[in-house]
Protein backbone atom coordinates (compact mmCIF):
# COMPACT_ATOMS: atom_id res chain seq x y z
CA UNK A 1 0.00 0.00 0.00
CA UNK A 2 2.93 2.45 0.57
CA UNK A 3 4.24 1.31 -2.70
CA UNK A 4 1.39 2.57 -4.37
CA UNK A 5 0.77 5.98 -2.24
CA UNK A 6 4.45 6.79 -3.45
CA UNK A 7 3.75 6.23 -6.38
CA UNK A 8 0.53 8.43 -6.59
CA UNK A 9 2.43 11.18 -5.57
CA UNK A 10 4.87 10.94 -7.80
CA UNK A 11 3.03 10.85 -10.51
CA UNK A 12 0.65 13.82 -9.32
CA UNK A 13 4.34 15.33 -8.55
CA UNK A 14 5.09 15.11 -12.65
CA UNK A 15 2.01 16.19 -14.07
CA UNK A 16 1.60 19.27 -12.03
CA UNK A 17 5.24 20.02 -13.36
CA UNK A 18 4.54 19.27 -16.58
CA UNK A 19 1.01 21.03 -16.38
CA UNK A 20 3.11 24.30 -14.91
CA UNK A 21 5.58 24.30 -17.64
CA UNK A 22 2.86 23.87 -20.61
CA UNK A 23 0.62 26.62 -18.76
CA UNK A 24 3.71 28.85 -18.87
CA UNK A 25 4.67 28.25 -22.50
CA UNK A 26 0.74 29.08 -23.43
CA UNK A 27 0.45 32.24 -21.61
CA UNK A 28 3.83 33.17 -23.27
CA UNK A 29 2.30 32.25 -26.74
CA UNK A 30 -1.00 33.86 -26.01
CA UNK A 31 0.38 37.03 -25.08
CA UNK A 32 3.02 37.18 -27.88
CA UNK A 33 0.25 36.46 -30.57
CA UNK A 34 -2.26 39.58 -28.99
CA UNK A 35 1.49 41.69 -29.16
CA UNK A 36 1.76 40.77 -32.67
CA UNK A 37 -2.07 41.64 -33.59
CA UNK A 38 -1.31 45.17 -31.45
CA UNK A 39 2.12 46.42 -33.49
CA UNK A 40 3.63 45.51 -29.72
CA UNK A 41 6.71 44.00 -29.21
CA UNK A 42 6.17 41.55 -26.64
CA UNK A 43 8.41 39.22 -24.39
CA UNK A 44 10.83 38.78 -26.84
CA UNK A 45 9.01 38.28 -30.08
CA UNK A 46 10.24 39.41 -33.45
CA UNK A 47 7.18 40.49 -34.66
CA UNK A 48 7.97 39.09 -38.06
CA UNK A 49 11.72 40.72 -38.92
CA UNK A 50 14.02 38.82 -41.05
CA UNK A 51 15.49 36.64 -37.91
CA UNK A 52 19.14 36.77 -40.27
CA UNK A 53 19.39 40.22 -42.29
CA UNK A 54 21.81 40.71 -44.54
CA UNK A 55 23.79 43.52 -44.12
CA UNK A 56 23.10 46.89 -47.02
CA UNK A 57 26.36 48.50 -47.73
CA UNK A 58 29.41 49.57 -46.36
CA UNK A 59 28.07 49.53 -42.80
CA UNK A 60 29.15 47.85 -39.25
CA UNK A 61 27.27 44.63 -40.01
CA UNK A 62 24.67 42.86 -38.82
CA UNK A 63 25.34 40.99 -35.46
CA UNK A 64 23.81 37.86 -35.62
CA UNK A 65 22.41 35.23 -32.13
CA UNK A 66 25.61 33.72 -32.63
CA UNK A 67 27.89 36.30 -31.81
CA UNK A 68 29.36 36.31 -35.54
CA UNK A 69 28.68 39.62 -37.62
CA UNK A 70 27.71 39.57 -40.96
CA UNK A 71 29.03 42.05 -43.22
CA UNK A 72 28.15 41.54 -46.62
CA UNK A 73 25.55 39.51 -48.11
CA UNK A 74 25.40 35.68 -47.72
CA UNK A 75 27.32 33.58 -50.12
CA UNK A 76 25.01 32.09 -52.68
CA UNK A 77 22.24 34.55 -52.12
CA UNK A 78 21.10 37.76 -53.79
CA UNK A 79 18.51 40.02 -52.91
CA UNK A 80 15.53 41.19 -54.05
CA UNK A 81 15.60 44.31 -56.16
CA UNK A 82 12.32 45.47 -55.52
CA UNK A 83 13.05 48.88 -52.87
CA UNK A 84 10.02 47.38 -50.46
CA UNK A 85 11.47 44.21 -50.20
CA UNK A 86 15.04 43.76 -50.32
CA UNK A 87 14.48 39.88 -49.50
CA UNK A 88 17.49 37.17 -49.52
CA UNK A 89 16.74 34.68 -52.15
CA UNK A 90 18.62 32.06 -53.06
CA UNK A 91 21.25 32.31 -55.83
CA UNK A 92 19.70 29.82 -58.36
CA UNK A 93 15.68 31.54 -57.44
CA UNK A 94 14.16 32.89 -60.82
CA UNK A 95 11.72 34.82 -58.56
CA UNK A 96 11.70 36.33 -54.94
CA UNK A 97 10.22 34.04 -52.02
CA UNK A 98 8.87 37.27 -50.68
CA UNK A 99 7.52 39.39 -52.90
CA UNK A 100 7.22 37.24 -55.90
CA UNK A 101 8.73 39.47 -58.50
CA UNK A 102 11.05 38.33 -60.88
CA UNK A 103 14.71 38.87 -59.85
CA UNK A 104 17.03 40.40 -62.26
CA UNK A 105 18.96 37.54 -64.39
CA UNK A 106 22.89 36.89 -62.86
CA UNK A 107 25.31 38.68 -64.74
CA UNK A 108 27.79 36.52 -67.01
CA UNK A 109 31.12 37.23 -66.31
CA UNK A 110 34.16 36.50 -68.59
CA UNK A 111 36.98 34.67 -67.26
CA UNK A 112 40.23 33.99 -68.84
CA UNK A 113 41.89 30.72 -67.45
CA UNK A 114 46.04 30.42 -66.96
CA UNK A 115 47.68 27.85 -67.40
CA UNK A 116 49.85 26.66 -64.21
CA UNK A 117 52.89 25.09 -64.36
């Protein structure tokens, strides 16, 4: 019979944790969603930014959650040309993810080869 009381309790023990930490993440949710609806920035939320933006110009950078900074734009990405969007597509993308213009065919660039010895 003690076997089974300890049990009980245990178990009530882990779902009232588990209940806590679920109500917790929900509230968070909830009130990040009515932020987002308001314009409000709200415990943390990014209220839809580009979580990686690529750095315009000759600027500082961009710092990024790692620590790193990004200076120039990502290799094997362009951007949109379109002044409202300015999205990173990828390199090979005929048309942006964002905005869904067409993007501007790559520029063909000569190269002469040398031979090396």
């Amino acid at each position: 019979m003690g076997e089974f009381i300890l049990f009980l309790v245990i178990f009530v023990g882990i779902m009232a944790v588990s209940a806590l930490v679920f109500g917790g993440w929900f509230l968070v949710m909830i009130a990040r969603g009515i932020g987002a609806f308001l314009g409000v920035r709200v415990l943390g939320g990014n209220n839809g930014n580009n979580r990686y933006p690529i750095a315009q110009g000759n600027g500082p950078g961009v710092r990024r959650p790692s620590g790193s900074v990004q200076t120039g734009p990502i290799v094997g990405q362009r951007t949109c040309a379109y002044e409202l969007c300015k999205a990173p597509n990828d390199a090979t993308a005929r048309f942006c993810r964002r905005c869904g213009r067409q993007l501007a065919a790559p520029a063909r660039v000569q190269v002469s080869r040398a031979a090396v010895w």
